[in-house]
Protein backbone atom coordinates (compact mmCIF):
# COMPACT_ATOMS: atom_id res chain seq x y z
CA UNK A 1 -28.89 -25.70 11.78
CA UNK A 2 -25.38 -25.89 12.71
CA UNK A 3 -23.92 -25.86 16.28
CA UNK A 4 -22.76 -22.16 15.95
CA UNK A 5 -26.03 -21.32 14.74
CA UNK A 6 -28.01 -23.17 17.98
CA UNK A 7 -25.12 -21.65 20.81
CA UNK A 8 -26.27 -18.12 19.17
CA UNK A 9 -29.79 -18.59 19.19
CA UNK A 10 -29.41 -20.14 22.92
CA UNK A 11 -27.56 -16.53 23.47
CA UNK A 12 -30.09 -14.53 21.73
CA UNK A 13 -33.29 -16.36 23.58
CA UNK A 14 -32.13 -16.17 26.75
CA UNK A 15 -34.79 -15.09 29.62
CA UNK A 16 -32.98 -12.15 32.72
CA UNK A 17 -32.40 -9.60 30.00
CA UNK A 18 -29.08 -8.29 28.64
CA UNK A 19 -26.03 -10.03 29.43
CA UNK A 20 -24.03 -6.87 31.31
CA UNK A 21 -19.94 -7.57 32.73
CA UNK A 22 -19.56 -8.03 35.88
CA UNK A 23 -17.68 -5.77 38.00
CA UNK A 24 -13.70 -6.43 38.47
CA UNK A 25 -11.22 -4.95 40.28
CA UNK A 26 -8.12 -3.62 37.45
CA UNK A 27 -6.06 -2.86 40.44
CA UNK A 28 -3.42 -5.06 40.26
CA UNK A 29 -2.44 -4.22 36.24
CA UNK A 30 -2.76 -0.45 37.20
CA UNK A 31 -1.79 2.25 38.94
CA UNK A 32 1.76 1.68 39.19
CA UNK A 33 2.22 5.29 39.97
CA UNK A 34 5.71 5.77 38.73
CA UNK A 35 7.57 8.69 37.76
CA UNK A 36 8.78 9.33 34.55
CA UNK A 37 12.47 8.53 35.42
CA UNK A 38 11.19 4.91 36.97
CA UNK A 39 9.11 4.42 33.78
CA UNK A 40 12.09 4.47 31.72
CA UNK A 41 14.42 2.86 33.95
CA UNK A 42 12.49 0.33 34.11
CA UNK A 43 11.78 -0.31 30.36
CA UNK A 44 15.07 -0.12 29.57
CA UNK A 45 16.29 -2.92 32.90
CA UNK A 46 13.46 -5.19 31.12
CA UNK A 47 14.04 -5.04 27.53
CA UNK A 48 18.06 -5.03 28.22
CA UNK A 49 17.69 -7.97 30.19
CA UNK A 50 16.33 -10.06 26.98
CA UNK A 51 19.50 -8.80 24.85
CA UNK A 52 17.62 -5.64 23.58
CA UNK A 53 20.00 -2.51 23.25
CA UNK A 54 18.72 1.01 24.18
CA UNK A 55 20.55 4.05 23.29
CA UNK A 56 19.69 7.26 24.85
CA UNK A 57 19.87 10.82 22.48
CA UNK A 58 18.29 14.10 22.23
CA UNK A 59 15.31 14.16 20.01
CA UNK A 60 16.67 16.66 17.59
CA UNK A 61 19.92 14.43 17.24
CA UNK A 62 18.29 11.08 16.54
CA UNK A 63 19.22 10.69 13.18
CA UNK A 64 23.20 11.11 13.67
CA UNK A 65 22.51 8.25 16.43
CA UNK A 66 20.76 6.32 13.40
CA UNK A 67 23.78 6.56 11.55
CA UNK A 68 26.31 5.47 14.08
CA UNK A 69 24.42 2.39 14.56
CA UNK A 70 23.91 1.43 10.96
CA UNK A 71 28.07 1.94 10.56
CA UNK A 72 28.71 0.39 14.06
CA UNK A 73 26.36 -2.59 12.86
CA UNK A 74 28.05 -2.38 9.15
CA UNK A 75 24.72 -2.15 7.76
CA UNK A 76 24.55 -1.25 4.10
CA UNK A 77 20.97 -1.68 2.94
CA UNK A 78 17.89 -0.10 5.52
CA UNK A 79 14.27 -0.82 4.72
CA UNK A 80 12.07 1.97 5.98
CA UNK A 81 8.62 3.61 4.97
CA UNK A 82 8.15 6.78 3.09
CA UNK A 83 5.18 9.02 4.92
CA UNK A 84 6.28 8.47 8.74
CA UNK A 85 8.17 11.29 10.53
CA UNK A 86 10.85 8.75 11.29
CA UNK A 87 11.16 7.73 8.17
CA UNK A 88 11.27 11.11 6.80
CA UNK A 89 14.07 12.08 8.60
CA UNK A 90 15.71 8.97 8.25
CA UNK A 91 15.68 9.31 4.39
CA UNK A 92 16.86 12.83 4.63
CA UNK A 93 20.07 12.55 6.90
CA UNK A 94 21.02 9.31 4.95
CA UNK A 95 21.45 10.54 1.75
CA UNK A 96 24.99 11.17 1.49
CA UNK A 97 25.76 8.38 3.26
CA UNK A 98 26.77 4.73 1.79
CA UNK A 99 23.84 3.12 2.62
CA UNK A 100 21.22 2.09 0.11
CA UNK A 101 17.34 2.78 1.41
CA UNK A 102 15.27 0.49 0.88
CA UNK A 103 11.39 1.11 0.18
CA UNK A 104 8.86 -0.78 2.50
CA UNK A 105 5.74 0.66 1.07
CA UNK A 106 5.22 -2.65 -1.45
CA UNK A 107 3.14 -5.26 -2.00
CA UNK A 108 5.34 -8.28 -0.03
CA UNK A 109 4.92 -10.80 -2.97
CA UNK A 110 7.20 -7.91 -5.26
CA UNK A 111 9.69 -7.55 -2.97
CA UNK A 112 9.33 -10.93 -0.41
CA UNK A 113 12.87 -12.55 -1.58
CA UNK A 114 14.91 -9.26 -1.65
CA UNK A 115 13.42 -8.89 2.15
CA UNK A 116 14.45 -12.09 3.38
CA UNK A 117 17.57 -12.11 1.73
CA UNK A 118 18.78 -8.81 1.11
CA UNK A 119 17.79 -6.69 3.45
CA UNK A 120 20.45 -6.12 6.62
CA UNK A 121 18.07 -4.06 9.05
CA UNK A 122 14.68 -2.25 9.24
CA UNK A 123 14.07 1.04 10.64
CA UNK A 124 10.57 1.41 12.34
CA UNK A 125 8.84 4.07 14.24
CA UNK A 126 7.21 3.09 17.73
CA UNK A 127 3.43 4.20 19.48
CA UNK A 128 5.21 3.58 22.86
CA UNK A 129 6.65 1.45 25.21
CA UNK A 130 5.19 -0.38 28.63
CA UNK A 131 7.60 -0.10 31.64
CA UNK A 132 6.42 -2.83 33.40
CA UNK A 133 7.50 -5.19 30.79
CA UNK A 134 10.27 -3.94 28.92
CA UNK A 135 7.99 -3.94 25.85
CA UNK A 136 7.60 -1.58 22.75
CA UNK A 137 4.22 -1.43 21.02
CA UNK A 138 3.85 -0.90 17.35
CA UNK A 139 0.77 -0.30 15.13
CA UNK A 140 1.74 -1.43 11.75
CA UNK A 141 0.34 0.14 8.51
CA UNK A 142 1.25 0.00 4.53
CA UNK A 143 3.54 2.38 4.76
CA UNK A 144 5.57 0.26 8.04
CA UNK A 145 4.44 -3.17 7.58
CA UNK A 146 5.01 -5.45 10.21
CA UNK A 147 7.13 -7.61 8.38
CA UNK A 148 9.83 -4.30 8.94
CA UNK A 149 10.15 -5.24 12.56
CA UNK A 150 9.61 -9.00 12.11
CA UNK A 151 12.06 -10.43 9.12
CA UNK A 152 15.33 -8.36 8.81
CA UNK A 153 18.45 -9.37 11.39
CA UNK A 154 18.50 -5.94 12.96
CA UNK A 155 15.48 -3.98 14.19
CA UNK A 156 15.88 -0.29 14.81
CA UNK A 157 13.06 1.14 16.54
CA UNK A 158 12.31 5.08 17.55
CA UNK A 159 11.20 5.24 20.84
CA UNK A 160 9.92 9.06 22.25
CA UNK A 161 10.68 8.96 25.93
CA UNK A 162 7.26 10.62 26.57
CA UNK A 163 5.09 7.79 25.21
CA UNK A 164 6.75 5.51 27.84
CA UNK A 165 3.37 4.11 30.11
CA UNK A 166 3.37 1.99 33.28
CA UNK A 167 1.71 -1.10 31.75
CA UNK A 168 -0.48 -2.40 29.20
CA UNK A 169 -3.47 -2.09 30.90
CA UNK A 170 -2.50 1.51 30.67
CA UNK A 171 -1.96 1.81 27.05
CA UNK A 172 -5.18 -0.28 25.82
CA UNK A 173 -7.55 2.42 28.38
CA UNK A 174 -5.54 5.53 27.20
CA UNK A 175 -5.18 4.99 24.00
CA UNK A 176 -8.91 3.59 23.91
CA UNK A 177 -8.64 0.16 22.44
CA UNK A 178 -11.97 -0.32 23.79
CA UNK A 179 -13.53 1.70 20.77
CA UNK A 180 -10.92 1.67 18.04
CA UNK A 181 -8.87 -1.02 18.59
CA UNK A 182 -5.89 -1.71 16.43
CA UNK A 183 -6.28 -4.77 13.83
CA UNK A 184 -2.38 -5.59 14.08
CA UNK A 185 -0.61 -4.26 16.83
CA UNK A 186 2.33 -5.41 18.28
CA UNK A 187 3.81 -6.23 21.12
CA UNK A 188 8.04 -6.13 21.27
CA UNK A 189 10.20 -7.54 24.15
CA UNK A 190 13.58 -7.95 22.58
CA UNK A 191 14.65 -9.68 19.57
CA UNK A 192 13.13 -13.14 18.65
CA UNK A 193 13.89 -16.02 20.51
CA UNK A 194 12.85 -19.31 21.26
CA UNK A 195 14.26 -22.63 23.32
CA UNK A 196 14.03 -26.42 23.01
CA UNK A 197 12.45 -29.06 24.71
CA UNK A 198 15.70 -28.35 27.71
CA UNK A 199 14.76 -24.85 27.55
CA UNK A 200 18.21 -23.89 25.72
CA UNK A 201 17.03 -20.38 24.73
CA UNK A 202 18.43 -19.19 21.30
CA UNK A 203 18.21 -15.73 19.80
CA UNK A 204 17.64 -14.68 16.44
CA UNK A 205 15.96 -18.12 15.04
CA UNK A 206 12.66 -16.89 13.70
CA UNK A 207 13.12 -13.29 13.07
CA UNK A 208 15.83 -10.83 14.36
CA UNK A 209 18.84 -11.42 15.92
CA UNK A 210 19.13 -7.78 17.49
CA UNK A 211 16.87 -4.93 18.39
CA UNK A 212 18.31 -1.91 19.22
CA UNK A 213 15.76 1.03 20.57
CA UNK A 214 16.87 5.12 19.92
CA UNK A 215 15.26 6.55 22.65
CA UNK A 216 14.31 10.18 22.16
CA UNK A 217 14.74 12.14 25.33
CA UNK A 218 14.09 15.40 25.06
């Protein structure tokens, strides 16, 4: 029998009854309180504070923000998904414009060196943000993999102003991680970045250099 197999049955034998959690007080990663305008003053002092850009629009004029960034950031090749909303409308207000879409939707090992190497920015869609932390939270899927928000240099992600909550504690209760809890969610604060052994921190090492966030507001 192997030591996993002895800790379980140690578990499973055990006299008192059923192990039940003990009771805890969530108050301090809750109940923040704050009103919709802190919430998203907030985000945005956090995540622009790690070199993340946020650029505030009107919901129904998203896309024409989309394209001033992509021109702004001389991007001429997006990766984005197919079935999204986002991506959607994305596709449809890019058409006539000089920028060549590319499709996310693959299987990685047909399209892995093109990605790494050829690809200038990907477009994502968001779940929501956390205020507290300046952080965006994605759920990745076939159709937005998470290699979208993690490989190219540029990461443009649609925030909806609305989906903005106080803190992760928050989003796992309301959203009901609990019972159906995402396999691959993730968790954005800025671009990438790391530091050395003198804490020297550098941007853009391991994934991208820049994150820019369209926030929806309606």
């Amino acid at each position: 029998m192997s030591a996993r197999d002895n800790i379980l049955g140690r578990l499973r034998d055990r006299q008192g009854g059923p192990l039940s959690a003990p009771d805890s007080d969530f108050g301090v990663v809750t109940g923040r309180q704050w009103s919709r305008h802190e919430r998203l003053e907030r985000f945005e002092h956090w995540i622009s504070s790690v070199h993340g850009e946020v650029i505030h629009c009107e919901s129904a004029g998203w896309t024409e923000t989309l394209a001033r960034v992509l021109a702004d950031k001389g991007v001429k090749r997006l990766a984005l998904g197919r079935e999204h909303p986002v991506a959607q409308q994305a596709r449809e207000a890019l058409a006539d414009h000089e920028v060549e879409l590319v499709d996310a939707d693959r299987d990685i090992e047909g399209w892995k060196r093109e990605l790494f190497d050829g690809v200038e920015a990907g477009l994502t869609s968001t779940r929501g943000a956390i205020a507290e932390t300046g952080s965006l939270w994605l759920w990745p899927t076939p159709d937005e993999p998470r290699l979208l928000s993690l490989v190219p240099p540029l990461h443009i992600a649609v925030l909806d102003a609305d989906s903005v909550e106080d803190t992760f504690f928050d989003v796992v209760t309301g959203q009901g991680w609990a019972s159906a809890m995402p396999t691959n969610a993730l968790l954005i604060s800025g671009p990438s970045k790391t530091s050395d052994i003198e804490q020297t921190l550098a941007y853009g090492v391991h994934g991208p250099r820049e994150l820019v966030v369209i926030l929806r507001d309606a």
